[in-house]
PDB file of N, CA and C in Angstrom:
ATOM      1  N   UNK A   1      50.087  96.131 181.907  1.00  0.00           N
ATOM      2  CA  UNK A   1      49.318  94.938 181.635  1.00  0.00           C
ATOM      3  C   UNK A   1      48.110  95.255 180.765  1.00  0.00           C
ATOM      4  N   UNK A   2      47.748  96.321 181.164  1.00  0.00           N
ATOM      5  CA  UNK A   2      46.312  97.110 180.184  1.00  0.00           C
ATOM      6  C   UNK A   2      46.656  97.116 178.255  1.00  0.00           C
ATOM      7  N   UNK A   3      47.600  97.383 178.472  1.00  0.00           N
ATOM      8  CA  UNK A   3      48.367  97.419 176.728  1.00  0.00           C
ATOM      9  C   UNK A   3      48.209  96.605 176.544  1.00  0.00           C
ATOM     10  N   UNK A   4      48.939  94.985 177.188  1.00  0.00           N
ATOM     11  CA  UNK A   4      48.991  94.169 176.667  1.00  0.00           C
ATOM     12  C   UNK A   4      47.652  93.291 176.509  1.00  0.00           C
ATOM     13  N   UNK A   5      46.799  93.358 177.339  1.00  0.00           N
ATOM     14  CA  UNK A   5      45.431  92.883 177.268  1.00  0.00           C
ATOM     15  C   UNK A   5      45.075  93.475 176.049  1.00  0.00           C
ATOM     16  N   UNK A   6      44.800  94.759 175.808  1.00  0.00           N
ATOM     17  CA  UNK A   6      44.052  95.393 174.477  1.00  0.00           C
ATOM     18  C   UNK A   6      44.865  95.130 173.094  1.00  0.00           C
ATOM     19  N   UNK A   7      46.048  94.257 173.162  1.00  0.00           N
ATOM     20  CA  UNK A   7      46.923  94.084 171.875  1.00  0.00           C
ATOM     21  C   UNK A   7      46.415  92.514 172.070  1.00  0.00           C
ATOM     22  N   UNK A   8      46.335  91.907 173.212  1.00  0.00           N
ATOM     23  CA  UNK A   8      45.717  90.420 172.464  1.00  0.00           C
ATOM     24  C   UNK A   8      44.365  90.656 172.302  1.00  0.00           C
ATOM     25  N   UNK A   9      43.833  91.130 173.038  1.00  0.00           N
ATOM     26  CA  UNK A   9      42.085  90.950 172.241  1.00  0.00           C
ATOM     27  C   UNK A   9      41.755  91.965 171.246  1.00  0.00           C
ATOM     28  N   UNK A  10      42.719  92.818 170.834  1.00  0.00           N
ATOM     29  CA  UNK A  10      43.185  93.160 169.340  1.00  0.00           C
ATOM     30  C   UNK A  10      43.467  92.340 168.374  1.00  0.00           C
ATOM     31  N   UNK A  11      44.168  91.832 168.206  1.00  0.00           N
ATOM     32  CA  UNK A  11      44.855  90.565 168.022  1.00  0.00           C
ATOM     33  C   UNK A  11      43.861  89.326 167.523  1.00  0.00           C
ATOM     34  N   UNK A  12      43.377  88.729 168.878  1.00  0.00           N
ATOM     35  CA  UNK A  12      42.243  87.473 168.719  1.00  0.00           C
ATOM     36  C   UNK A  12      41.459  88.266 167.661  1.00  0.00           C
ATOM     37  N   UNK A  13      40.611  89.459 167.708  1.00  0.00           N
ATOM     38  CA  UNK A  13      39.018  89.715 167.108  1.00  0.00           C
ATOM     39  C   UNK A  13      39.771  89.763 165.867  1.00  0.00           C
ATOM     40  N   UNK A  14      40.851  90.956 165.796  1.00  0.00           N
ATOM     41  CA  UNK A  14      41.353  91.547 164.437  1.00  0.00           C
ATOM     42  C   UNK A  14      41.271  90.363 162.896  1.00  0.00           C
ATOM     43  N   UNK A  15      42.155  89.335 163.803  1.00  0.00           N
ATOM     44  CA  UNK A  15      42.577  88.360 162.940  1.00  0.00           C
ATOM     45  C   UNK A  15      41.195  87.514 162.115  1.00  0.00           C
ATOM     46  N   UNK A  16      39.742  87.569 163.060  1.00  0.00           N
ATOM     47  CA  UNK A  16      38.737  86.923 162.364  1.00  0.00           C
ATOM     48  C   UNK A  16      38.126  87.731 161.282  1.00  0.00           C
ATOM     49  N   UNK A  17      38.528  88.697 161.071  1.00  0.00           N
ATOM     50  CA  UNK A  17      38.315  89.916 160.041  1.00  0.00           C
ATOM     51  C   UNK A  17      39.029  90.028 158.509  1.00  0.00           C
ATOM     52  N   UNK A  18      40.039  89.282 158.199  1.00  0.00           N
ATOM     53  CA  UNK A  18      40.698  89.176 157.543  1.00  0.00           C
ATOM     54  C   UNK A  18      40.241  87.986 157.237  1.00  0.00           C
ATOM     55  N   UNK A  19      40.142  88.323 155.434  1.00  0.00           N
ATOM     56  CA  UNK A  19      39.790  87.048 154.606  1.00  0.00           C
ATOM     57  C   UNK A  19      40.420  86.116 154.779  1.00  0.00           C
ATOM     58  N   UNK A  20      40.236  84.706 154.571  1.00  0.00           N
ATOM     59  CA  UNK A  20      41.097  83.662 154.244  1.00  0.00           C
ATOM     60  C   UNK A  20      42.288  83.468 155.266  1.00  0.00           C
ATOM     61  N   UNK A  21      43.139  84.454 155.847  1.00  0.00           N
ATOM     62  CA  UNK A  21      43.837  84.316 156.988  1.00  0.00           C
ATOM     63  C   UNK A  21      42.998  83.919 157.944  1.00  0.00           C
ATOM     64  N   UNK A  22      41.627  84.245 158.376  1.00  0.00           N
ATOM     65  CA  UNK A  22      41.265  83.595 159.849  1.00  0.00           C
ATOM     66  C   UNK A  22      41.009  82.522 159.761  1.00  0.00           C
ATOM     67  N   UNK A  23      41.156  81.524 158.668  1.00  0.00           N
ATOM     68  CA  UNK A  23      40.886  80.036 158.396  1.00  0.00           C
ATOM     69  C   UNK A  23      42.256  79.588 158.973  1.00  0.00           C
ATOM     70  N   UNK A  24      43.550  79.691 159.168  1.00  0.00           N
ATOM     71  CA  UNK A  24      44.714  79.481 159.464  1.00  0.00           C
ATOM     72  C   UNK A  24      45.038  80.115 161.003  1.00  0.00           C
ATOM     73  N   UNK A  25      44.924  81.492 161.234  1.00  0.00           N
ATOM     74  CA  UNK A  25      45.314  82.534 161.842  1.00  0.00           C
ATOM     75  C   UNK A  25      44.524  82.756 163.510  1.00  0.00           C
ATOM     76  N   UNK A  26      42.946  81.985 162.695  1.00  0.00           N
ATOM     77  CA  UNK A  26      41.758  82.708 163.615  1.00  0.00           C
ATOM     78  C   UNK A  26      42.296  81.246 164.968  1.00  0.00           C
ATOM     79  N   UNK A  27      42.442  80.251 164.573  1.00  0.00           N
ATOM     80  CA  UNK A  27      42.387  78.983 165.702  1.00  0.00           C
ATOM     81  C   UNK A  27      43.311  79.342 167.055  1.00  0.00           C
ATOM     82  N   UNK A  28      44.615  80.578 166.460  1.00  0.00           N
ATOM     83  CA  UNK A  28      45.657  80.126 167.074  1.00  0.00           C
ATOM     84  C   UNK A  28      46.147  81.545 167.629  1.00  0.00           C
ATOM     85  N   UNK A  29      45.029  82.638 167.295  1.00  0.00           N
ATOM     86  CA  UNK A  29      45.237  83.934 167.789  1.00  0.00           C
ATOM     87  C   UNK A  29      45.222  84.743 168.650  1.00  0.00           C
ATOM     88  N   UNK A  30      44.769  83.750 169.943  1.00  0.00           N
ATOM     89  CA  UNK A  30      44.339  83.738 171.087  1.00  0.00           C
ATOM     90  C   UNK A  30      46.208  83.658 171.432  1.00  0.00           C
ATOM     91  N   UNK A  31      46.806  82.748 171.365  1.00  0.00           N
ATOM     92  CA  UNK A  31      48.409  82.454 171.453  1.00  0.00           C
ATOM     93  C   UNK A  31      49.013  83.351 171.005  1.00  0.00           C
ATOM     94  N   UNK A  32      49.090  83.855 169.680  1.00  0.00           N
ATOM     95  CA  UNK A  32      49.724  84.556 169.163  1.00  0.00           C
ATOM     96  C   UNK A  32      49.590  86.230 169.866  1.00  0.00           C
ATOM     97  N   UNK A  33      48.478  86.478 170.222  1.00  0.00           N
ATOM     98  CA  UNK A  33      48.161  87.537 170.806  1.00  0.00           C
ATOM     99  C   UNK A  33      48.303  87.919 171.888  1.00  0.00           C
ATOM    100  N   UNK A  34      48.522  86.478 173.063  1.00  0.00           N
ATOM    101  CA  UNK A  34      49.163  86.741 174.408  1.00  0.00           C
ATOM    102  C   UNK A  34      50.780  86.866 174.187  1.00  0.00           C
ATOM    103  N   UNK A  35      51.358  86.061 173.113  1.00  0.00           N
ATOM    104  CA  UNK A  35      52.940  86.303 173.481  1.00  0.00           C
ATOM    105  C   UNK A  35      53.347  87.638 172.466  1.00  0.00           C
ATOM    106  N   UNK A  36      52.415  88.483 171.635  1.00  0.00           N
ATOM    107  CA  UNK A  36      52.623  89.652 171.821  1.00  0.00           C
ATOM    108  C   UNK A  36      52.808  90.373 172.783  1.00  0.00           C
ATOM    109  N   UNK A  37      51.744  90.392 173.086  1.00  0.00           N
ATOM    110  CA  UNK A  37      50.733  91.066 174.199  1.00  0.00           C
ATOM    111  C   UNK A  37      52.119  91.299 175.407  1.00  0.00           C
ATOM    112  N   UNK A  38      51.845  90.370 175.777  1.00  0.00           N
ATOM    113  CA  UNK A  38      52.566  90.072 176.965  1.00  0.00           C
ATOM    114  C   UNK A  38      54.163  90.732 177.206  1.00  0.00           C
ATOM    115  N   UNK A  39      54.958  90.860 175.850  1.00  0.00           N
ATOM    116  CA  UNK A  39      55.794  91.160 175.761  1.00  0.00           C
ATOM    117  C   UNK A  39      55.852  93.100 176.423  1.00  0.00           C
ATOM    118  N   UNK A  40      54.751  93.734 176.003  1.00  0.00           N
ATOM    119  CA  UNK A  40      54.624  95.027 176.519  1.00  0.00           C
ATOM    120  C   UNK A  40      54.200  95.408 178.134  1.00  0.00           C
ATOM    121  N   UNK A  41      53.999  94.075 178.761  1.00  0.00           N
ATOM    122  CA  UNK A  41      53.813  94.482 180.470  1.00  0.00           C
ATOM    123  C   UNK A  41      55.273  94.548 180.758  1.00  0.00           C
ATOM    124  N   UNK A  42      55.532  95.550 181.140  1.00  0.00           N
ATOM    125  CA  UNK A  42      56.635  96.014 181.983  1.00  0.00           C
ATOM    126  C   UNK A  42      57.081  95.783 183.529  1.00  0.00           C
ATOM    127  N   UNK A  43      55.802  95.620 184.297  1.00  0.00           N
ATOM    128  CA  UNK A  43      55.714  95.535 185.184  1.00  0.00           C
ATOM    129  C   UNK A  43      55.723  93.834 186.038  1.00  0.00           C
ATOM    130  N   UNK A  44      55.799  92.954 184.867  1.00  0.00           N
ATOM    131  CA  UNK A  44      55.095  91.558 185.080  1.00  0.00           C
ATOM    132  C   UNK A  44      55.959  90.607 186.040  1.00  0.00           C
ATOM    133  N   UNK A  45      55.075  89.871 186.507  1.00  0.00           N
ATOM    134  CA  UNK A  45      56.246  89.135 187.887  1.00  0.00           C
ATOM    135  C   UNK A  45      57.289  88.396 186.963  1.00  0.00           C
ATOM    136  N   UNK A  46      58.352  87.912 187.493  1.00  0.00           N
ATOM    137  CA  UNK A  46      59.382  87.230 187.011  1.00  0.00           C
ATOM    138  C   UNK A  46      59.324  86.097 186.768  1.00  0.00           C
ATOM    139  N   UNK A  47      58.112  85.346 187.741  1.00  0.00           N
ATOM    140  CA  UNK A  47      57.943  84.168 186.948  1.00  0.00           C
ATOM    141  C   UNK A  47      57.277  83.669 185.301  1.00  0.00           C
ATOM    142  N   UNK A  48      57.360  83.448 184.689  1.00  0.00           N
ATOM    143  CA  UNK A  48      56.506  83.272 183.846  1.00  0.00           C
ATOM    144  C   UNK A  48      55.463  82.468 183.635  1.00  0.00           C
ATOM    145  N   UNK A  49      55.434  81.614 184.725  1.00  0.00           N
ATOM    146  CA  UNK A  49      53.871  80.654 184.638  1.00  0.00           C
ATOM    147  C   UNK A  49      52.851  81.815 185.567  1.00  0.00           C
ATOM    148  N   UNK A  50      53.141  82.398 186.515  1.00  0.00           N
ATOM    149  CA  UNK A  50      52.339  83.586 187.378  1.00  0.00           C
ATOM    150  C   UNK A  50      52.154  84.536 186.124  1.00  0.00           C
ATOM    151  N   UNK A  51      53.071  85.215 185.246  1.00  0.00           N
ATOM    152  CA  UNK A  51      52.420  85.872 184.159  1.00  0.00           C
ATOM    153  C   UNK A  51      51.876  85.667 183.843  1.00  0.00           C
ATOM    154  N   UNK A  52      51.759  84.285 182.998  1.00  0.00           N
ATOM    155  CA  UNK A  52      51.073  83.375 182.150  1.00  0.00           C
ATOM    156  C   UNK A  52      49.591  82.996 182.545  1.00  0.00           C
ATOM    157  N   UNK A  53      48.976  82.631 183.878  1.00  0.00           N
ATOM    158  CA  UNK A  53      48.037  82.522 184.494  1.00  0.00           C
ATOM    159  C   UNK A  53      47.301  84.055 184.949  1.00  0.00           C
ATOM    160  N   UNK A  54      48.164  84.969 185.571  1.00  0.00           N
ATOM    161  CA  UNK A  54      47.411  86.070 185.310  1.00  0.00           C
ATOM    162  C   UNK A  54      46.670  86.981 184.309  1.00  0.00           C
ATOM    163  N   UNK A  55      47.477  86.763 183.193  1.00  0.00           N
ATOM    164  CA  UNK A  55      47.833  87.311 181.768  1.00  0.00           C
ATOM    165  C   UNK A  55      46.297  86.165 181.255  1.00  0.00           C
ATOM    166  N   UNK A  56      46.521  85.328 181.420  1.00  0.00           N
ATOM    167  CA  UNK A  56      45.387  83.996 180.682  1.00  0.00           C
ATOM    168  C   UNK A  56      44.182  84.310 181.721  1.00  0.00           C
ATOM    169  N   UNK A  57      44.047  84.949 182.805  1.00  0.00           N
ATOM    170  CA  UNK A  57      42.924  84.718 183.668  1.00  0.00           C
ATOM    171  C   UNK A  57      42.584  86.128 183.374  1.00  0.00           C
ATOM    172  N   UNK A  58      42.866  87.278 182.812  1.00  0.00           N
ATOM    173  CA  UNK A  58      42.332  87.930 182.285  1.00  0.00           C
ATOM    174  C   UNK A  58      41.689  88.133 181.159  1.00  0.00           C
ATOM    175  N   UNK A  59      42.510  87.771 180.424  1.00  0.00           N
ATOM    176  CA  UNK A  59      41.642  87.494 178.918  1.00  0.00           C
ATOM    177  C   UNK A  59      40.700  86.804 179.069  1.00  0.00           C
ATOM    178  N   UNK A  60      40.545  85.799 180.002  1.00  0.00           N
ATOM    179  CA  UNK A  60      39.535  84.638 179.916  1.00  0.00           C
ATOM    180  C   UNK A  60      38.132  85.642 180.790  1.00  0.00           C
ATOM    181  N   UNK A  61      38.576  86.298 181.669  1.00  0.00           N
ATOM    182  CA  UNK A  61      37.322  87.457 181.948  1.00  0.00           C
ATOM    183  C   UNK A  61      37.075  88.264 180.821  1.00  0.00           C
ATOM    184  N   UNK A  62      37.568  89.091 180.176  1.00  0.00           N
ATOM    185  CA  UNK A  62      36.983  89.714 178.903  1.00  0.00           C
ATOM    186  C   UNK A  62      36.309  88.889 178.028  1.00  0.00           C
ATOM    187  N   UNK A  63      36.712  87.911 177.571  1.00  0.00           N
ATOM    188  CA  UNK A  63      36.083  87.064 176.962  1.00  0.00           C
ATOM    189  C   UNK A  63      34.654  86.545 177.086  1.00  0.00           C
ATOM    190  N   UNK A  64      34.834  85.949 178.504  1.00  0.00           N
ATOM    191  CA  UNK A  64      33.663  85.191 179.648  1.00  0.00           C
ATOM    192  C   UNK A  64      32.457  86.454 179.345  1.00  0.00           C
ATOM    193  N   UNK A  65      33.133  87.826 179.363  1.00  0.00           N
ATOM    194  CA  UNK A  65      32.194  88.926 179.816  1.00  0.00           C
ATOM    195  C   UNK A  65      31.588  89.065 178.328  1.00  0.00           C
ATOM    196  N   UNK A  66      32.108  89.222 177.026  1.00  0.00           N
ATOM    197  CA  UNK A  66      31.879  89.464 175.736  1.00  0.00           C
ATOM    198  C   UNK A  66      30.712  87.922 175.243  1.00  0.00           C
ATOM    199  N   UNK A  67      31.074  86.858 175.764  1.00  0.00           N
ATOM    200  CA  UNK A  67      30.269  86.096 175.311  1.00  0.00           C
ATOM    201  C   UNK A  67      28.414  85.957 176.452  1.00  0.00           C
ATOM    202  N   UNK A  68      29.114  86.582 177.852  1.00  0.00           N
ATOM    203  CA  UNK A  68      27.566  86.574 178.173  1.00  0.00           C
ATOM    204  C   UNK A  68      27.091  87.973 178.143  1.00  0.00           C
ATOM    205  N   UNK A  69      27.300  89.093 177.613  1.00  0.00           N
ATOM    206  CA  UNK A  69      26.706  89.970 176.601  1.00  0.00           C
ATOM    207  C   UNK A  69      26.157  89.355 175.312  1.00  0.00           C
ATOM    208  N   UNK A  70      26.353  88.557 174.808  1.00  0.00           N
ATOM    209  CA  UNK A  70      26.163  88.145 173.695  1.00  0.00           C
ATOM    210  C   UNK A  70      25.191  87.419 173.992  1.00  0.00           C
ATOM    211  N   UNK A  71      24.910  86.558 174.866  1.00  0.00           N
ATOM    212  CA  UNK A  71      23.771  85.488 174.968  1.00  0.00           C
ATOM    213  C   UNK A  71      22.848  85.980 175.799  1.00  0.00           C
ATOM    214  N   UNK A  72      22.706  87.175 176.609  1.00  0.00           N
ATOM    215  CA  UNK A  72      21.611  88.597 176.973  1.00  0.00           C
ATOM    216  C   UNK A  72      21.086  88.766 175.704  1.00  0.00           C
ATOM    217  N   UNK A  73      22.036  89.199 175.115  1.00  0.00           N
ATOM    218  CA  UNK A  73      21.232  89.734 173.693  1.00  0.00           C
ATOM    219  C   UNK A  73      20.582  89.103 172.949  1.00  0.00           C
ATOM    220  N   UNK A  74      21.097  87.813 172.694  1.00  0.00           N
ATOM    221  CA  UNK A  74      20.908  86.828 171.916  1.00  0.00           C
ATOM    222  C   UNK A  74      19.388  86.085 172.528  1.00  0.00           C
ATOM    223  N   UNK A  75      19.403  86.071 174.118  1.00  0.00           N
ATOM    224  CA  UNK A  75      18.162  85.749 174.782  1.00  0.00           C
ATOM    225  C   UNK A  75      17.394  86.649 174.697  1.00  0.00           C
ATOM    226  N   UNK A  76      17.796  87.979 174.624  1.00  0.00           N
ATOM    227  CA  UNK A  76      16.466  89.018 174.605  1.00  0.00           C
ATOM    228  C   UNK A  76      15.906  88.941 172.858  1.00  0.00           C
ATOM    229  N   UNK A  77      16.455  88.994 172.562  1.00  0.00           N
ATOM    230  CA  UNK A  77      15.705  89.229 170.920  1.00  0.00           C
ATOM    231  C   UNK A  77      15.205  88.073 170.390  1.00  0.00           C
ATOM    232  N   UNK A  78      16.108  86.901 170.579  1.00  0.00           N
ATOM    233  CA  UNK A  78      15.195  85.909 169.711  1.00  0.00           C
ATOM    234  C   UNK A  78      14.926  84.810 170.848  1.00  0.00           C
ATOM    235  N   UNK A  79      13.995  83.832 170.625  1.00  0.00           N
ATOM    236  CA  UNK A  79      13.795  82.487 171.718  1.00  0.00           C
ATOM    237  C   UNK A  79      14.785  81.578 171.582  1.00  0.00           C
ATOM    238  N   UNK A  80      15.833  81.370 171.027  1.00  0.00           N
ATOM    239  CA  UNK A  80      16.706  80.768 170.507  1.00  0.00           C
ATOM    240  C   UNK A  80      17.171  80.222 171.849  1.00  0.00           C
ATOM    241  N   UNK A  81      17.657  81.044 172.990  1.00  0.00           N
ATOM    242  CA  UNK A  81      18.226  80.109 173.677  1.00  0.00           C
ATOM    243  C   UNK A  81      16.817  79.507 174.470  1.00  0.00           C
ATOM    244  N   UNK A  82      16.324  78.209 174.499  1.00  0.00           N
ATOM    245  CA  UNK A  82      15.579  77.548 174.631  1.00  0.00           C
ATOM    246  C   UNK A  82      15.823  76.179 174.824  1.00  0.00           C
ATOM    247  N   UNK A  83      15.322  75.176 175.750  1.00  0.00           N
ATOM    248  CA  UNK A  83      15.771  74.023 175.147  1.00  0.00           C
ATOM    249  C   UNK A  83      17.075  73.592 174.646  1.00  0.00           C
ATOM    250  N   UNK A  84      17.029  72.126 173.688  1.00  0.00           N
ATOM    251  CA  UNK A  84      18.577  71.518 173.509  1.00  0.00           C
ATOM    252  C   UNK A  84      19.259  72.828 173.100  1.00  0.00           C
ATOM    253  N   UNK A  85      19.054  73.575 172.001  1.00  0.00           N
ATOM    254  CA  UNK A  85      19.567  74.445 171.169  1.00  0.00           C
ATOM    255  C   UNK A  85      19.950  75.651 172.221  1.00  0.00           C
ATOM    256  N   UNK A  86      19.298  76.258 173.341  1.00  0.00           N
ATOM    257  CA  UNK A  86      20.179  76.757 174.525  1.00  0.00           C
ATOM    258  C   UNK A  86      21.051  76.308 174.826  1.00  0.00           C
ATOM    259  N   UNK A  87      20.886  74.718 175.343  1.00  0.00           N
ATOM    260  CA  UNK A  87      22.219  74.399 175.806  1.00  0.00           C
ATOM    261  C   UNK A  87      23.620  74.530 174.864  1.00  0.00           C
ATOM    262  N   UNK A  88      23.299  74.375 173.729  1.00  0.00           N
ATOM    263  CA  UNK A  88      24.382  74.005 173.030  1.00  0.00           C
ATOM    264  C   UNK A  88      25.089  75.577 172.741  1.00  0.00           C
ATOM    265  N   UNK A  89      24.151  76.342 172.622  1.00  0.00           N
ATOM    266  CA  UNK A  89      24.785  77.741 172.479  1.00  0.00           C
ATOM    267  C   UNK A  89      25.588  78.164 173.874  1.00  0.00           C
ATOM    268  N   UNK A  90      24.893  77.869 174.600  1.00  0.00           N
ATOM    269  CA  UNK A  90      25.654  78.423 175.957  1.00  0.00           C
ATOM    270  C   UNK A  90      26.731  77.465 176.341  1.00  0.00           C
ATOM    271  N   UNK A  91      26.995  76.124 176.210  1.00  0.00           N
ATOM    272  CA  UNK A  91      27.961  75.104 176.366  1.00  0.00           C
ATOM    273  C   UNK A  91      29.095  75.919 175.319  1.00  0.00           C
ATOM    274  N   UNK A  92      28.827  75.992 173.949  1.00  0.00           N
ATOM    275  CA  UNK A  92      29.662  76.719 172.983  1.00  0.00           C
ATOM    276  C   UNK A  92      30.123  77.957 173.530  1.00  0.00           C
ATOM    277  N   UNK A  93      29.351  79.036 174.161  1.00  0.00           N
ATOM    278  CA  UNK A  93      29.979  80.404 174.572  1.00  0.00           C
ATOM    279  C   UNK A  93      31.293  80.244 175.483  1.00  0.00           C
ATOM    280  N   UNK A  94      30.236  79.228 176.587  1.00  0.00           N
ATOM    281  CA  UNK A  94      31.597  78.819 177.527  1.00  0.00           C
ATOM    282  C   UNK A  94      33.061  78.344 177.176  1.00  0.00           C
ATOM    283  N   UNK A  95      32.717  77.482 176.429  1.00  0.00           N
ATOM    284  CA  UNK A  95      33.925  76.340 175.959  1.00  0.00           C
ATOM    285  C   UNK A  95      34.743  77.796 174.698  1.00  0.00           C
ATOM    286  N   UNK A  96      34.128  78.139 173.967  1.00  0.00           N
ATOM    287  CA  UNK A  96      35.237  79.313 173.279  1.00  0.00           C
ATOM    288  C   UNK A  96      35.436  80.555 174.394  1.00  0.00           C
ATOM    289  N   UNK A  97      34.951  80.515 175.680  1.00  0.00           N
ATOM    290  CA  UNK A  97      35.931  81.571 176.647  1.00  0.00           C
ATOM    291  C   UNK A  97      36.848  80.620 176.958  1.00  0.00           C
ATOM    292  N   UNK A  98      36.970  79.271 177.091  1.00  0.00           N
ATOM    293  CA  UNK A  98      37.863  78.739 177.848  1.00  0.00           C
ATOM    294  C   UNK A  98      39.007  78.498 177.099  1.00  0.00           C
ATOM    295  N   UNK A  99      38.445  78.030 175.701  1.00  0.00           N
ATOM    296  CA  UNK A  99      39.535  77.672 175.083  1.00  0.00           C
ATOM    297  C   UNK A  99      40.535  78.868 174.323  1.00  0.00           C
ATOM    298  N   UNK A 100      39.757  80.494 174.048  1.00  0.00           N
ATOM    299  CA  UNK A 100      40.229  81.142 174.179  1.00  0.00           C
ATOM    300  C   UNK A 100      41.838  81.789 175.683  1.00  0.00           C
ATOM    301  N   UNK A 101      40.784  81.472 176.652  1.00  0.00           N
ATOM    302  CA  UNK A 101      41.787  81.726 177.786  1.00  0.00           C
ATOM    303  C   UNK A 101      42.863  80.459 178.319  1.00  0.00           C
ATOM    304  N   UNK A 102      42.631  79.438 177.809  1.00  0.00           N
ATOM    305  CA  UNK A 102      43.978  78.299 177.873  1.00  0.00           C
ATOM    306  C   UNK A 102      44.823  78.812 176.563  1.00  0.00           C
ATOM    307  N   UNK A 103      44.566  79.283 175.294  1.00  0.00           N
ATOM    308  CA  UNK A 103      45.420  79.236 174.295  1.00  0.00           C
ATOM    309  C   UNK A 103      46.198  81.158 175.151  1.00  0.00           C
ATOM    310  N   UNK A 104      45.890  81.541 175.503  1.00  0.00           N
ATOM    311  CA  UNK A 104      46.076  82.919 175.822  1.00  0.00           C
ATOM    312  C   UNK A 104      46.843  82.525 176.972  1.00  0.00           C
ATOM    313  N   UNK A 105      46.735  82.122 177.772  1.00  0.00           N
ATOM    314  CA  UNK A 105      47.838  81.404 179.297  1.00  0.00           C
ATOM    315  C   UNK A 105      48.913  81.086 178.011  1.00  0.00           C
ATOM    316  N   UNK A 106      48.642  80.107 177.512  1.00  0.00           N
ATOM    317  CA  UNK A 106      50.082  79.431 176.892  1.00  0.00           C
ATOM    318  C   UNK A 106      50.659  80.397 176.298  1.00  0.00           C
ATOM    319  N   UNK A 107      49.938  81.254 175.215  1.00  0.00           N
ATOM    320  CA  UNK A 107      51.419  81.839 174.721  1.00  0.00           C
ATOM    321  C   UNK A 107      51.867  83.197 175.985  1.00  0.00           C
ATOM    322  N   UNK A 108      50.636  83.731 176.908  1.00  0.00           N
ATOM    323  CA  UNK A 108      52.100  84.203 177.933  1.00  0.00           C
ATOM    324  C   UNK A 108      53.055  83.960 178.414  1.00  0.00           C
ATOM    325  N   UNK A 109      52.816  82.864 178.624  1.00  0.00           N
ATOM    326  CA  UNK A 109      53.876  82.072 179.682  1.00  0.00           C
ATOM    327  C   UNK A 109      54.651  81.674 178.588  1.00  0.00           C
ATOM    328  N   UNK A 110      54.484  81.340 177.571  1.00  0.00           N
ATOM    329  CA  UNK A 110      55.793  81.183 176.091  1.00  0.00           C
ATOM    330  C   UNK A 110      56.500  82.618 176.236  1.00  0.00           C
ATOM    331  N   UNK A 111      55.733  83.421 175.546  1.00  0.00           N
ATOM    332  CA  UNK A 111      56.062  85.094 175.493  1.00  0.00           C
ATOM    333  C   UNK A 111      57.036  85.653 176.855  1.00  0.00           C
ATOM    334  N   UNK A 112      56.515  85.323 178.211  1.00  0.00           N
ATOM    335  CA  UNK A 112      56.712  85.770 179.145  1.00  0.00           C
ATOM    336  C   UNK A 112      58.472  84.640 179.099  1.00  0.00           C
ATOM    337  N   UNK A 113      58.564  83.618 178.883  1.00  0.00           N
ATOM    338  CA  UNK A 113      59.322  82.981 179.189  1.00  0.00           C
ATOM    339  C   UNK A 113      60.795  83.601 178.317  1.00  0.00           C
ATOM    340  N   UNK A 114      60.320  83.608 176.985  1.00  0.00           N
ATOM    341  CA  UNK A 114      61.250  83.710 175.762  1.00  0.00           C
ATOM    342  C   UNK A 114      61.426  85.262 176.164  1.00  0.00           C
ATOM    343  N   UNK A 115      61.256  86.515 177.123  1.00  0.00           N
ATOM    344  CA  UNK A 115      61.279  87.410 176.993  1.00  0.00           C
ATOM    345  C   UNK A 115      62.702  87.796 178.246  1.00  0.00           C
ATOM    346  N   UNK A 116      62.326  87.129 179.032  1.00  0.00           N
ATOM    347  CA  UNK A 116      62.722  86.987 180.302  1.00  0.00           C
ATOM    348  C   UNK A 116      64.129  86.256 179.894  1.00  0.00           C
ATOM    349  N   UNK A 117      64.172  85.481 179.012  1.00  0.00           N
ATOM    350  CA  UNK A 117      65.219  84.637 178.497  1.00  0.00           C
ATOM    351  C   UNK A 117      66.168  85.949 177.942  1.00  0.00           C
ATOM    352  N   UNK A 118      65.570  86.698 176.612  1.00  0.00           N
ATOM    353  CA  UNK A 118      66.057  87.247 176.008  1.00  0.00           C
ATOM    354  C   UNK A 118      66.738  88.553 176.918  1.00  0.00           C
ATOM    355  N   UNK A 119      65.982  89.140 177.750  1.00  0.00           N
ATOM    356  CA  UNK A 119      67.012  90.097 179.045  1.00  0.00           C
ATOM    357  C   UNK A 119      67.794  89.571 179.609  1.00  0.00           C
ATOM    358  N   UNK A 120      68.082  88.584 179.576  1.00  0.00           N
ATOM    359  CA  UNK A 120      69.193  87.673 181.026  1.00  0.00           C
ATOM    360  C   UNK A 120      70.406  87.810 179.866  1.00  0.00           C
ATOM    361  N   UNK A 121      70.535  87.768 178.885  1.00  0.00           N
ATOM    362  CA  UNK A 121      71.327  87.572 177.560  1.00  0.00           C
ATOM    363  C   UNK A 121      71.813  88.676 177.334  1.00  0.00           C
TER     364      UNK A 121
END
């Protein structure tokens, strides 16, 4: 499961790095990176919505954890988070862990599904 965690949040960051592809690439890499990802747990339960939710409830902790590092930092150095303009930064951190970790559930449980499909075959 460790592989596959470090190939989607490989994956998600990698893709915002690349010119002009993360305008297309960056929205949807969170997905694309779990039904990689996912494909390399070996070990993963048979269901694929239990993958899919475990697999998505992890990423969504790395994430959760990367964005409130970010707003420590972001609170220690400048006054920025303050007022309306706090809220909105910290409403934003939250809402891109979440929406990161719903697009990351879905494509496990895609990945996990289409994989599970493809061994029965």
């Amino acid at each position: 499961m460790l592989k596959g965690i470090f190939i989607t949040v490989g994956i998600t960051i990698g893709v915002l790095f690349i010119p002009l592809v993360h305008f297309v690439a960056g929205p949807i890499s969170p997905f694309l990176g779990a039904y990689i990802g996912v494909a390399s747990w070996k070990g993963r339960p048979s269901s694929a919505l239990t993958t899919g939710l475990v697999f998505g409830f992890a990423i969504w902790l790395i994430f959760a954890a990367i964005a409130a590092i970010v707003l420590i930092v972001l609170g220690v150095a400048t006054s920025a988070i303050s007022g309306r303009a706090g809220v909105l930064i910290i409403g934003g951190a939250i809402g891109g862990a979440c929406y990161i970790g719903a697009l990351a559930t879905a494509g496990a449980v895609f990945g996990a599904s289409r994989t599970s499909a493809s061994e029965q075959t």
